[in-house]
Protein backbone atom coordinates (compact mmCIF):
# COMPACT_ATOMS: atom_id res chain seq x y z
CA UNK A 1 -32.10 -29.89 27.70
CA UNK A 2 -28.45 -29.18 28.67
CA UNK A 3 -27.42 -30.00 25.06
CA UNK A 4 -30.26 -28.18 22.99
CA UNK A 5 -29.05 -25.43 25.58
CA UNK A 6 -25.50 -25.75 24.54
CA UNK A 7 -26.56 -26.42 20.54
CA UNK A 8 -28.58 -23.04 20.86
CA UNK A 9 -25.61 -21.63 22.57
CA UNK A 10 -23.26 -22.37 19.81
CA UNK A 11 -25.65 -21.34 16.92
CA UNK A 12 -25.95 -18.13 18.67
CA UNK A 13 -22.62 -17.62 19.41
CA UNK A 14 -21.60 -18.53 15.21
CA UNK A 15 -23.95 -15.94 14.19
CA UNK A 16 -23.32 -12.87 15.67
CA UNK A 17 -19.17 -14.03 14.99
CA UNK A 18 -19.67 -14.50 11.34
CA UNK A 19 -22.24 -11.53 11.10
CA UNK A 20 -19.57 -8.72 11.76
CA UNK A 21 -17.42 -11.11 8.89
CA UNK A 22 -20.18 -11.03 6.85
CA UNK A 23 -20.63 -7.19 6.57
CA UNK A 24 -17.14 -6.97 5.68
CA UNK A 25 -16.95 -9.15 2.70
CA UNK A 26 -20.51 -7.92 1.51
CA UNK A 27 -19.09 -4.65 1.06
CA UNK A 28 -16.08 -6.21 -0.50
CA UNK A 29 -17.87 -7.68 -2.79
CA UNK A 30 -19.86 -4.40 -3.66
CA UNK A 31 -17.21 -2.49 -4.12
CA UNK A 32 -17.47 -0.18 -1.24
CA UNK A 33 -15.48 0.58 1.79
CA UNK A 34 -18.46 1.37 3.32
CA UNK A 35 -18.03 2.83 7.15
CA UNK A 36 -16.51 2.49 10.18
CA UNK A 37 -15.40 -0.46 11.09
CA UNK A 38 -15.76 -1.63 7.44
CA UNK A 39 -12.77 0.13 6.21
CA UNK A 40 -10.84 -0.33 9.01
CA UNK A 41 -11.47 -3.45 9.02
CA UNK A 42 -10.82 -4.51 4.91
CA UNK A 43 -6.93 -4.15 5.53
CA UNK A 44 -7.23 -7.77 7.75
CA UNK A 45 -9.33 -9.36 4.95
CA UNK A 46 -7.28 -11.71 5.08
CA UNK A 47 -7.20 -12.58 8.53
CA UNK A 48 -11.00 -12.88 8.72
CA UNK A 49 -10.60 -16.78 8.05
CA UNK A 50 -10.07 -17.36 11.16
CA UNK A 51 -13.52 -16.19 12.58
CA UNK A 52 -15.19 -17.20 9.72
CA UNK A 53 -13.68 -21.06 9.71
CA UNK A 54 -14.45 -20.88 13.61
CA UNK A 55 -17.66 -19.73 12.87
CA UNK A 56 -17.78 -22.80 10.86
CA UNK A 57 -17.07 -25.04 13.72
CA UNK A 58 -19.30 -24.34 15.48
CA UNK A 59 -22.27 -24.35 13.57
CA UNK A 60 -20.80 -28.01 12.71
CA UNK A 61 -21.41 -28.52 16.41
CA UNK A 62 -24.32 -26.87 16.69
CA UNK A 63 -25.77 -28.42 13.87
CA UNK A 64 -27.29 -25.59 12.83
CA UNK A 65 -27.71 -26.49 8.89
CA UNK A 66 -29.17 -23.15 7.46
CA UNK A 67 -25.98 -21.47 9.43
CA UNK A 68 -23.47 -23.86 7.79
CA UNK A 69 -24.72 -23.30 4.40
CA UNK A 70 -24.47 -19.12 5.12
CA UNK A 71 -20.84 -19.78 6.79
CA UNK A 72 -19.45 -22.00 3.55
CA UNK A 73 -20.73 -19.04 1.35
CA UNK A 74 -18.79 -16.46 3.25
CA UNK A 75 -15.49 -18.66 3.64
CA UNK A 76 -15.77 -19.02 0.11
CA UNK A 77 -16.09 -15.39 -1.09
CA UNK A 78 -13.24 -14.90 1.84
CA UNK A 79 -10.84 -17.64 0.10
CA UNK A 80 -11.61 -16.07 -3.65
CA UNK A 81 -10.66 -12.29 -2.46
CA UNK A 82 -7.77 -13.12 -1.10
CA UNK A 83 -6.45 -14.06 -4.28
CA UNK A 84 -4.03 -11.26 -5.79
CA UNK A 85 -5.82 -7.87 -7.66
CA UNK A 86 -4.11 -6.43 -10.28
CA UNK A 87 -2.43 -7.08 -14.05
CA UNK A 88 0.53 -9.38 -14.21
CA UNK A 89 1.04 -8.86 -18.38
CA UNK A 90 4.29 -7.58 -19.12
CA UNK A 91 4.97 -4.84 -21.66
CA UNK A 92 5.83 -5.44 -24.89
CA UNK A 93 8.74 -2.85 -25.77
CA UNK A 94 12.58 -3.55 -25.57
CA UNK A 95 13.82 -2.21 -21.64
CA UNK A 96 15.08 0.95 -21.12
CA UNK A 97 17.18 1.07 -17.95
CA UNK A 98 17.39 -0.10 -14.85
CA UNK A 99 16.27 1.49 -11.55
CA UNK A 100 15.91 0.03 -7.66
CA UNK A 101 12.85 2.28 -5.80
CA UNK A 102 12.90 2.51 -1.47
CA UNK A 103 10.04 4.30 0.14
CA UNK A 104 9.76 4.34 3.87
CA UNK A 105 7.33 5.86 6.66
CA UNK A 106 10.20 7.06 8.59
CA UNK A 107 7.80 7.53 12.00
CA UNK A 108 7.56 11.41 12.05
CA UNK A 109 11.96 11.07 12.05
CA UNK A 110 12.26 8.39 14.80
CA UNK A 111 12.91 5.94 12.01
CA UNK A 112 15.60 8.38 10.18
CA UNK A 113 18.71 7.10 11.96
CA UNK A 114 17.81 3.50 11.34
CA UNK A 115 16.96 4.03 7.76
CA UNK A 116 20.96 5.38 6.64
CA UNK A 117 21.97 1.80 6.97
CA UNK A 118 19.16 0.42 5.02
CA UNK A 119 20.18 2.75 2.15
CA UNK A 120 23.53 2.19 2.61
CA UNK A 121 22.86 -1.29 1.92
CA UNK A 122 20.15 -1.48 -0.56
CA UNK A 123 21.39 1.37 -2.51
CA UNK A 124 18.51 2.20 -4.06
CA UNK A 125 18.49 4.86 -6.97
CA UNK A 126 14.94 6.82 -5.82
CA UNK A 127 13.82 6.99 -2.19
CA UNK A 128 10.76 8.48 -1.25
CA UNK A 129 10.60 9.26 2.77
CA UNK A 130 7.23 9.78 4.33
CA UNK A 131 6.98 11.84 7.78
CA UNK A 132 10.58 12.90 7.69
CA UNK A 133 9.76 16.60 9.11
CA UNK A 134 12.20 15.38 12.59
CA UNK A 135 15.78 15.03 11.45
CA UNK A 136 15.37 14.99 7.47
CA UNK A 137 17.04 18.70 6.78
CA UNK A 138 20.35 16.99 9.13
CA UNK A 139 20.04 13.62 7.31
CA UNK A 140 19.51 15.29 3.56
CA UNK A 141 22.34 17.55 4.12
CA UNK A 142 24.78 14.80 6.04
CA UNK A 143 24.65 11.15 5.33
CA UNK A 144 22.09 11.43 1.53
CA UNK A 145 23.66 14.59 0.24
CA UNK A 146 26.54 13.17 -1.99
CA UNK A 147 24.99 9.89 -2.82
CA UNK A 148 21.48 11.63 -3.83
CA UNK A 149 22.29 15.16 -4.91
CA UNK A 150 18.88 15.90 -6.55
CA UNK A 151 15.71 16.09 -4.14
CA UNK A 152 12.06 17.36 -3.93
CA UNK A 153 10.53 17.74 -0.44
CA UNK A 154 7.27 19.30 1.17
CA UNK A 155 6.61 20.16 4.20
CA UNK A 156 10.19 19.82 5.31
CA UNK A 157 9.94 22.12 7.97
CA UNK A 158 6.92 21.69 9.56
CA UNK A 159 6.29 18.08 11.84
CA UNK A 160 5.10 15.17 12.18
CA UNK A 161 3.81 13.97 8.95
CA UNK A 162 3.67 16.49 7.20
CA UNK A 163 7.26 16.45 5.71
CA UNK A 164 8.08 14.26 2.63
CA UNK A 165 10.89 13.92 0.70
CA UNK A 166 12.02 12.31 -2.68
CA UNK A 167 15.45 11.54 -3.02
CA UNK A 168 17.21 10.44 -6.67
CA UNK A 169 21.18 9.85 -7.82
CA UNK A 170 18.96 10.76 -10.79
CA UNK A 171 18.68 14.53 -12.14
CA UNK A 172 15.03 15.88 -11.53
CA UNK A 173 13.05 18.94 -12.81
CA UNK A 174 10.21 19.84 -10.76
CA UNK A 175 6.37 18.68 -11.45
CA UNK A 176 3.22 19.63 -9.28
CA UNK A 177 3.07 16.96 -6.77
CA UNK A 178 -0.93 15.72 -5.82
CA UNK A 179 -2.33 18.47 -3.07
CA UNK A 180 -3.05 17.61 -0.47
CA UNK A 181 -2.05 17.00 3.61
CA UNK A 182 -0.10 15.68 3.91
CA UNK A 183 2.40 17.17 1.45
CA UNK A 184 3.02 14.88 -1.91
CA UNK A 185 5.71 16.47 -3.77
CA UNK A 186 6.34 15.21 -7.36
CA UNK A 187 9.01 15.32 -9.85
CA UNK A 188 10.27 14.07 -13.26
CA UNK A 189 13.63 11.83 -13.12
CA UNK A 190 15.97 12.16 -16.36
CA UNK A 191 16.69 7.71 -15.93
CA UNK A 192 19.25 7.20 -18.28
CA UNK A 193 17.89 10.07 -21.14
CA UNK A 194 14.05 8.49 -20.18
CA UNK A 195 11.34 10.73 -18.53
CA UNK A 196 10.01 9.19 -15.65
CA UNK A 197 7.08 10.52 -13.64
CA UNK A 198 7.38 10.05 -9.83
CA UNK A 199 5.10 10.81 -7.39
CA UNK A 200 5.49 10.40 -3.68
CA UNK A 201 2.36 9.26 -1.77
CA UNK A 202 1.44 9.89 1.90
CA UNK A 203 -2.68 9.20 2.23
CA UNK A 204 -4.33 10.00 6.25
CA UNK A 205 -5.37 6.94 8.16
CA UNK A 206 -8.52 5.69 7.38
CA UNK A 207 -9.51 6.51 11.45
CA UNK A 208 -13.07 6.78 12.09
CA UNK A 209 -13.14 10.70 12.28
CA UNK A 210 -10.84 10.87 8.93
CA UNK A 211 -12.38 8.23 6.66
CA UNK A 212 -13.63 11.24 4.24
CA UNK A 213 -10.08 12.88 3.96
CA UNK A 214 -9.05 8.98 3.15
CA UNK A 215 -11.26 8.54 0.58
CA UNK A 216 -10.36 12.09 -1.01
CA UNK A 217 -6.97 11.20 -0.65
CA UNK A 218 -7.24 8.32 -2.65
CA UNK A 219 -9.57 9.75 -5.24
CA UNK A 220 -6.85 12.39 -5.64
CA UNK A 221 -4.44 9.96 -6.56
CA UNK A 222 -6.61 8.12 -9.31
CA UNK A 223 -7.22 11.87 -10.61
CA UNK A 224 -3.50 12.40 -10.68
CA UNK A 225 -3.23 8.83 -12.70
CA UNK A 226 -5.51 9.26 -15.45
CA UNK A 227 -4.11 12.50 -16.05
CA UNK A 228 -0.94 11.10 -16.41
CA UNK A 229 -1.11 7.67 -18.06
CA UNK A 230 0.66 8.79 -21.67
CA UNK A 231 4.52 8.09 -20.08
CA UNK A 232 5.95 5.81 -17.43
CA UNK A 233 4.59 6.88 -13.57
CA UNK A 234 5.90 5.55 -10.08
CA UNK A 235 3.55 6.52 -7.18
CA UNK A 236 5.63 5.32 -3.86
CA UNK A 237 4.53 5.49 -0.41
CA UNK A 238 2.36 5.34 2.87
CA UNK A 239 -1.30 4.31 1.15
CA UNK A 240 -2.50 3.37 4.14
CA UNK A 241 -4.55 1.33 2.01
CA UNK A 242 -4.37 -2.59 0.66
CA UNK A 243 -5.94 -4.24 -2.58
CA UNK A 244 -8.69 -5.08 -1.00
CA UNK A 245 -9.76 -1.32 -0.25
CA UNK A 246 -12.14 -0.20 -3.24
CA UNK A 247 -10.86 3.21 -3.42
CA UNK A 248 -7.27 1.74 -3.56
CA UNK A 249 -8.49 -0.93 -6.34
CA UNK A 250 -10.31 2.16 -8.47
CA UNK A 251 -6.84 3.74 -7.97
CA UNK A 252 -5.45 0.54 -9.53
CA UNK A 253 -8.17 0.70 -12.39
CA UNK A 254 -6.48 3.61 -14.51
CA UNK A 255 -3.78 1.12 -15.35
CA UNK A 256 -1.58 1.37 -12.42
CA UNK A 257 -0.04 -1.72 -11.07
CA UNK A 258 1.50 -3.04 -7.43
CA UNK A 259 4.87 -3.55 -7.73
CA UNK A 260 5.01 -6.00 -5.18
CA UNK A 261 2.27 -7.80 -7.19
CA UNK A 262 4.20 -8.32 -9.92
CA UNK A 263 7.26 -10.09 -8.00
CA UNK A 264 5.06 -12.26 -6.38
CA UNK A 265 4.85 -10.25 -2.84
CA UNK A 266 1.37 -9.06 -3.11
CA UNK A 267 -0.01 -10.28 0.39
CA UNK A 268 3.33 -9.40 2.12
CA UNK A 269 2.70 -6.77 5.18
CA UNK A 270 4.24 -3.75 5.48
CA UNK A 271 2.33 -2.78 8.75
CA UNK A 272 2.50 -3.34 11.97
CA UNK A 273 6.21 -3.59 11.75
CA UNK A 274 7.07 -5.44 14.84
CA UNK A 275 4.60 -8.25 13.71
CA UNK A 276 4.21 -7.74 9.56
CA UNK A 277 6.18 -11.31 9.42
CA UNK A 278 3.25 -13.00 11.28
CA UNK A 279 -0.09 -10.66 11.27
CA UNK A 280 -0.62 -7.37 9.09
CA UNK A 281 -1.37 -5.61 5.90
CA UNK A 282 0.27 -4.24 2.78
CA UNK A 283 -0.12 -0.17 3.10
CA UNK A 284 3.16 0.70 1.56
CA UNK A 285 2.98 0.41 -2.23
CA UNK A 286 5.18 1.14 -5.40
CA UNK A 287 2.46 1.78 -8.41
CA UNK A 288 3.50 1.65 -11.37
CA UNK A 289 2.42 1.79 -15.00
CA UNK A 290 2.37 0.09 -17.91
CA UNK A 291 5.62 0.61 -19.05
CA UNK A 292 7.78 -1.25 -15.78
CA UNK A 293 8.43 -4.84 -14.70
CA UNK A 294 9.20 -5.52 -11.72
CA UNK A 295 11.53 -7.93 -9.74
CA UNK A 296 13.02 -8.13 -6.27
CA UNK A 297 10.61 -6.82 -4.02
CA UNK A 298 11.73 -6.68 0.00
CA UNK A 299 10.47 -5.31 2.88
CA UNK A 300 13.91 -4.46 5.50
CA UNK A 301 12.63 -3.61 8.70
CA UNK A 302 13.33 0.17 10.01
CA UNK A 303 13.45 0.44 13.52
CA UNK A 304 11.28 3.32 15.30
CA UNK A 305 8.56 3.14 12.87
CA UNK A 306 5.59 1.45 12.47
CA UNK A 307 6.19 0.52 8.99
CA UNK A 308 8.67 -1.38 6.68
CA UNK A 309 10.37 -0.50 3.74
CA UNK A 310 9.19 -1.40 0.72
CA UNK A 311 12.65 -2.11 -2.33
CA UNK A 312 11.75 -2.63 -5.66
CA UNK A 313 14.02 -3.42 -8.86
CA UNK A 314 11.80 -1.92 -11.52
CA UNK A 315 12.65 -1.50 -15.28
CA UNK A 316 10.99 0.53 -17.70
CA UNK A 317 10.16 -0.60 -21.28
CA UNK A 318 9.95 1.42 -24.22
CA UNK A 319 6.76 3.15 -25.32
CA UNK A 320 5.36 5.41 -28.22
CA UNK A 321 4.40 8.00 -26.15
CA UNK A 322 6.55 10.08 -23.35
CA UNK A 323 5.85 12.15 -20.37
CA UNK A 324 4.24 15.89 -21.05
């Protein structure tokens, strides 16, 4: 009796685990973000092996055979998403220059101070700088203002995260940025006599009372995209979204491409910071189009945020068409 007890026990206990798992990868594998937890919990896909190969266990001990069969499926759909999303084909055309890309969640300022270094040292030729209202208007006009003389920025005097700012040793002329809140400024860089589209990115949280703005966000972004896809684009920032988020993957689908994907760093976490080395998810992205390889990608740590920094060595190849 004791061990039918403990057999029933164990089946019981498997089930409701790889349930919750279950719901998660069902709607991965519909496409959907569905709701809350769902989208929440997509970022972890990842990490859902680890209740699903427990699960495992202990239907193994439970010998409960119709459960094993149900927990094999799921590991297996688990162990085929986690494989990278996204093109890896290289363009065609000769390259065109060279360019290194940093964007940062700088913490609503906090991370500001820490971040001079890091640019100091990277020396990258675009930054974009999510929630930089606190301390970005000292920092532009002290430590960035000779290296990076041209800038865009919204929201630069309001809080929180609100402000944004793009940064470039590069000249700009000013483009409508996406609309939206928080404020995505955009810009066209002159690299090298080449027109390059850039786009700073700062999505809200997918938190359960904000999932709709989140998926707006998103869809904003994939508007902004196709609209855009005759010239070479660079959408940098705070996504707050990974590949295996459909709306980030439809975002993906008018020809964009991870960055980090394409030098091999596609499952590398960005967030939490204190523990991205060991347990977290990629919501900092460079996107970029057609027209770029990519090398290099890094993730420095910037103390008093949540989030890494994301450095990319991108080059852009020649195409037919340019920017309008």
């Amino acid at each position: 009796m004791t061990r039918r007890s403990g057999r029933g026990s164990g089946a019981w206990c498997a089930g409701l685990l790889l349930a919750g798992v279950s719901v998660v990868v069902g709607c991965r594998a519909a496409d959907t973000d569905g709701i809350t937890p769902v989208p929440q919990l997509l970022a972890f896909l990842p990490w859902l092996l680890a209740p699903a190969g427990f699960a495992l266990l202990c239907a193994l001990l439970a010998r409960w055979w119709p459960g094993l069969v149900w927990r094999v499926t799921v590991l297996g759909l688990l162990a085929w998403y986690v494989e990278p999303y996204g093109r890896t084909a290289e363009p065609d055309g000769p390259p065109l220059a060279r360019l290194r890309v940093l964007t940062a969640n700088a913490g609503s300022g906090r991370g500001i101070p820490a971040l001079v270094p890091v640019l100091r040292d990277r020396r990258p030729d675009v930054v974009f700088v999510q929630e930089c209202a606190s301390g970005c208007r000292a920092a532009r006009e002290g430590d960035f203002a000779s290296v990076y003389p041209h800038r865009r920025a919204a929201g630069e005097d309001g809080s929180g995260s609100k402000g944004s700012l793009v940064l470039s040793r590069f000249p700009l002329r000013p483009a409508e940025g996406v609309r939206g809140r928080p404020g995505m400024p955009g810009a066209v860089a002159d690299v090298r006599g080449h027109a390059v589209r850039l786009q700073l990115v700062h999505t809200v949280p997918p938190l359960p009372d904000r999932v709709g703005p989140w998926r707006r966000g998103l869809a904003g972004l994939r508007a902004f995209a196709a609209a855009h896809d005759d010239g070479p684009v660079i959408l940098a920032g705070d996504f707050n979204a990974s590949q295996d988020h459909a709306a980030f993957r439809h975002l993906l689908g008018t020809g964009l491409t991870d960055a980090a994907r394409l030098a091999g760093h596609d499952r590398t976490p960005s967030r939490p910071s204190r523990t991205a080395s060991v347990l977290g998810a990629q919501l900092d992205h460079v996107l970029v189009s057609r027209d770029f390889t990519a090398t290099g990608a890094r993730f420095p740590r910037v103390s008093g945020t949540g989030h890494r920094a994301l450095v990319v060595d991108l080059t852009p190849h020649r195409r037919d068409r340019t920017v309008r």
